[in-house]
Protein backbone atom coordinates (compact mmCIF):
# COMPACT_ATOMS: atom_id res chain seq x y z
CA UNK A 1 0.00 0.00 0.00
CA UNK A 2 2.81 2.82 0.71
CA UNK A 3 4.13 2.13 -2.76
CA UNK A 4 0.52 3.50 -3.99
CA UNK A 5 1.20 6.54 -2.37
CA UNK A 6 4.14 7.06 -3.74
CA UNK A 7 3.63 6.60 -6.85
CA UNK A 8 0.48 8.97 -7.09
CA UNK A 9 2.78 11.26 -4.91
CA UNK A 10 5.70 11.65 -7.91
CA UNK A 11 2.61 11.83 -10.50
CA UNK A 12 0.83 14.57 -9.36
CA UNK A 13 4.42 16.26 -8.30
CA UNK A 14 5.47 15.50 -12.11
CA UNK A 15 1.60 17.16 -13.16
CA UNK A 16 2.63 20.17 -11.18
CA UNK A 17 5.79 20.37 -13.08
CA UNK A 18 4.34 20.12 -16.54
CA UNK A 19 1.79 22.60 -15.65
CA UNK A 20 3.27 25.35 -13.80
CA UNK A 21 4.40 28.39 -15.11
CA UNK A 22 7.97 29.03 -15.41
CA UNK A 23 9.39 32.73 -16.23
CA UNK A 24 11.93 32.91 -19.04
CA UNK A 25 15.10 34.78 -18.23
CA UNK A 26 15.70 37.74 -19.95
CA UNK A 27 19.36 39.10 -20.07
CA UNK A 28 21.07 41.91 -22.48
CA UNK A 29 24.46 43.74 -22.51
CA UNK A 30 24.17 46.92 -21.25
CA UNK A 31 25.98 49.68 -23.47
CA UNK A 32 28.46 51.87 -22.13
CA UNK A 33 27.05 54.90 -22.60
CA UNK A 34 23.94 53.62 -20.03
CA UNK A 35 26.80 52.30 -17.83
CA UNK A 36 28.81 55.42 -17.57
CA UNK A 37 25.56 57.27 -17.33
CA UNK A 38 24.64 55.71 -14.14
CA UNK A 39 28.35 56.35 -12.99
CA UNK A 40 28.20 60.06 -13.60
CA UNK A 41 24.69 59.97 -11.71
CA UNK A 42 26.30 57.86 -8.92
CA UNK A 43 28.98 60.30 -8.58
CA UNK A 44 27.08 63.43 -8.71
CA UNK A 45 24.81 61.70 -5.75
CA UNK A 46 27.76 61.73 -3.80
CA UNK A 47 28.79 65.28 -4.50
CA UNK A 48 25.58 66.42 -3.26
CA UNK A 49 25.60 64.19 0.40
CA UNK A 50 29.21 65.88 0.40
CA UNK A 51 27.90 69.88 -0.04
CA UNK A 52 25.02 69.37 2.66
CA UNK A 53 27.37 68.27 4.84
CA UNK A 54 29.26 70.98 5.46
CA UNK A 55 28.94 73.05 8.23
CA UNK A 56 27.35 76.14 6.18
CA UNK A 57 24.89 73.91 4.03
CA UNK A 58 24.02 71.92 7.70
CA UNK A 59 23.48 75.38 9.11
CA UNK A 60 21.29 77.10 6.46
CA UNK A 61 19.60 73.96 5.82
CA UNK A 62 18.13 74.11 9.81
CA UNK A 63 17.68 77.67 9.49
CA UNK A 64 14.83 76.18 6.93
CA UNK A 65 13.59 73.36 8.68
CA UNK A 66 15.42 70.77 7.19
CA UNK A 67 17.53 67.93 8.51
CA UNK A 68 20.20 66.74 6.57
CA UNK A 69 18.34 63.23 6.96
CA UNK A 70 15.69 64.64 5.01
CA UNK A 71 18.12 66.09 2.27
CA UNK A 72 19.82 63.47 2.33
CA UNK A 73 16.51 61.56 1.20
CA UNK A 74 15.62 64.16 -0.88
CA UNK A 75 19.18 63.93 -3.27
CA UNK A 76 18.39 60.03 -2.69
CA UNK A 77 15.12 60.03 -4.62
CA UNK A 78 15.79 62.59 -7.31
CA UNK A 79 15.69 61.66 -10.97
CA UNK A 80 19.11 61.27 -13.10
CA UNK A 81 17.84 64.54 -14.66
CA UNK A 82 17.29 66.55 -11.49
CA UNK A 83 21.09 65.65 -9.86
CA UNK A 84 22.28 66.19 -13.69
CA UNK A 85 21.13 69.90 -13.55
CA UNK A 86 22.14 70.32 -9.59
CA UNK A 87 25.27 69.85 -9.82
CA UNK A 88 26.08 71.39 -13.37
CA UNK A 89 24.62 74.90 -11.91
CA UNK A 90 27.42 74.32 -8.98
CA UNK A 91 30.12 73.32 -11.39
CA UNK A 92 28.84 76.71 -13.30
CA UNK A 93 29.30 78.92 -9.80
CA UNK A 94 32.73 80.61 -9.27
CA UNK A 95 34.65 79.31 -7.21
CA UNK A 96 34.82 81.62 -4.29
CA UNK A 97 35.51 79.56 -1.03
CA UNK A 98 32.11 80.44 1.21
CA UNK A 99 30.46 82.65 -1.23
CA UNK A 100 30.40 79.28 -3.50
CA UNK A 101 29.00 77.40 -0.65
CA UNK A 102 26.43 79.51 0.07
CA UNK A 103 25.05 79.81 -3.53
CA UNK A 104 24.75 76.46 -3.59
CA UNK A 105 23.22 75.69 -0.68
CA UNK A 106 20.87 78.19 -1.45
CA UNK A 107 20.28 76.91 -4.82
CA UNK A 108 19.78 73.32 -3.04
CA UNK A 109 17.06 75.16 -0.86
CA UNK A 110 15.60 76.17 -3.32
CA UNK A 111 15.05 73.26 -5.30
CA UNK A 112 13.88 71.80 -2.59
CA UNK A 113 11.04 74.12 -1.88
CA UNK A 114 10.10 74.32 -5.68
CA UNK A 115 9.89 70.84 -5.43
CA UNK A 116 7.46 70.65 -2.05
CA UNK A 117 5.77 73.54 -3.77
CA UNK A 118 5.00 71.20 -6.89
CA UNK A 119 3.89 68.64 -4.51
CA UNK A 120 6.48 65.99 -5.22
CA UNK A 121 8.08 66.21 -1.60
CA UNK A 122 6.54 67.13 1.91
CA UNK A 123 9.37 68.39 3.35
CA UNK A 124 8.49 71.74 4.83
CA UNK A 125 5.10 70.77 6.46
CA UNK A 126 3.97 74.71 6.91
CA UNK A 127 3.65 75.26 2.98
């Protein structure tokens, strides 16, 4: 009798396996251009985390409201195409020590309210 059981045990096992649905894999090369692309954004990322945390970013940034958690979130979940225009308008700013700094900060402020103000964020709750 146990040899019944196993039998109908590896056919309906072997049914299951004919009739369930497998997922082909799909796999591609990915060009260079894409790679380096998603460098550049990588790298760009990390340029932003660097300017809020300095001491004059941290500082303006709290005289807002914001944490640098919440920037920090905020550079996190922008699009390739938002960091890509960030940081070319700091490589455009002079180089000026502070002044430079500042600018950007402000510019980073800035964004950021344009981009509660378009409802995309909730980062100052008092807008």
């Amino acid at each position: 009798m146990p040899s019944i059981y196993k039998t109908t045990f590896v056919y309906i096992c072997s049914l299951l396996l004919v009739f369930s649905q497998t997922m082909p894999a799909y796999a591609g090369l990915i060009g260079t251009e894409q790679f380096m692309a998603q460098q550049l954004v990588d790298q760009d990322r990390v340029t932003l985390r660097n300017v809020v945390e300095r001491e004059e970013a941290r500082n303006l940034l709290e005289k807002h409201g914001v944490s640098t958690e919440q920037a920090h979130k905020r550079i996190d979940a922008m699009t390739a195409d938002e960091v890509r225009i960030l940081t070319q308008s700091f490589n455009e700013l002079p180089k000026a020590g502070n002044v430079g700094v500042v600018a950007a900060v402000l510019i980073l402020v800035l964004l950021l309210i344009a981009l509660d103000l378009s409802g995309k964020t909730d980062i100052f709750k008092g807008i």
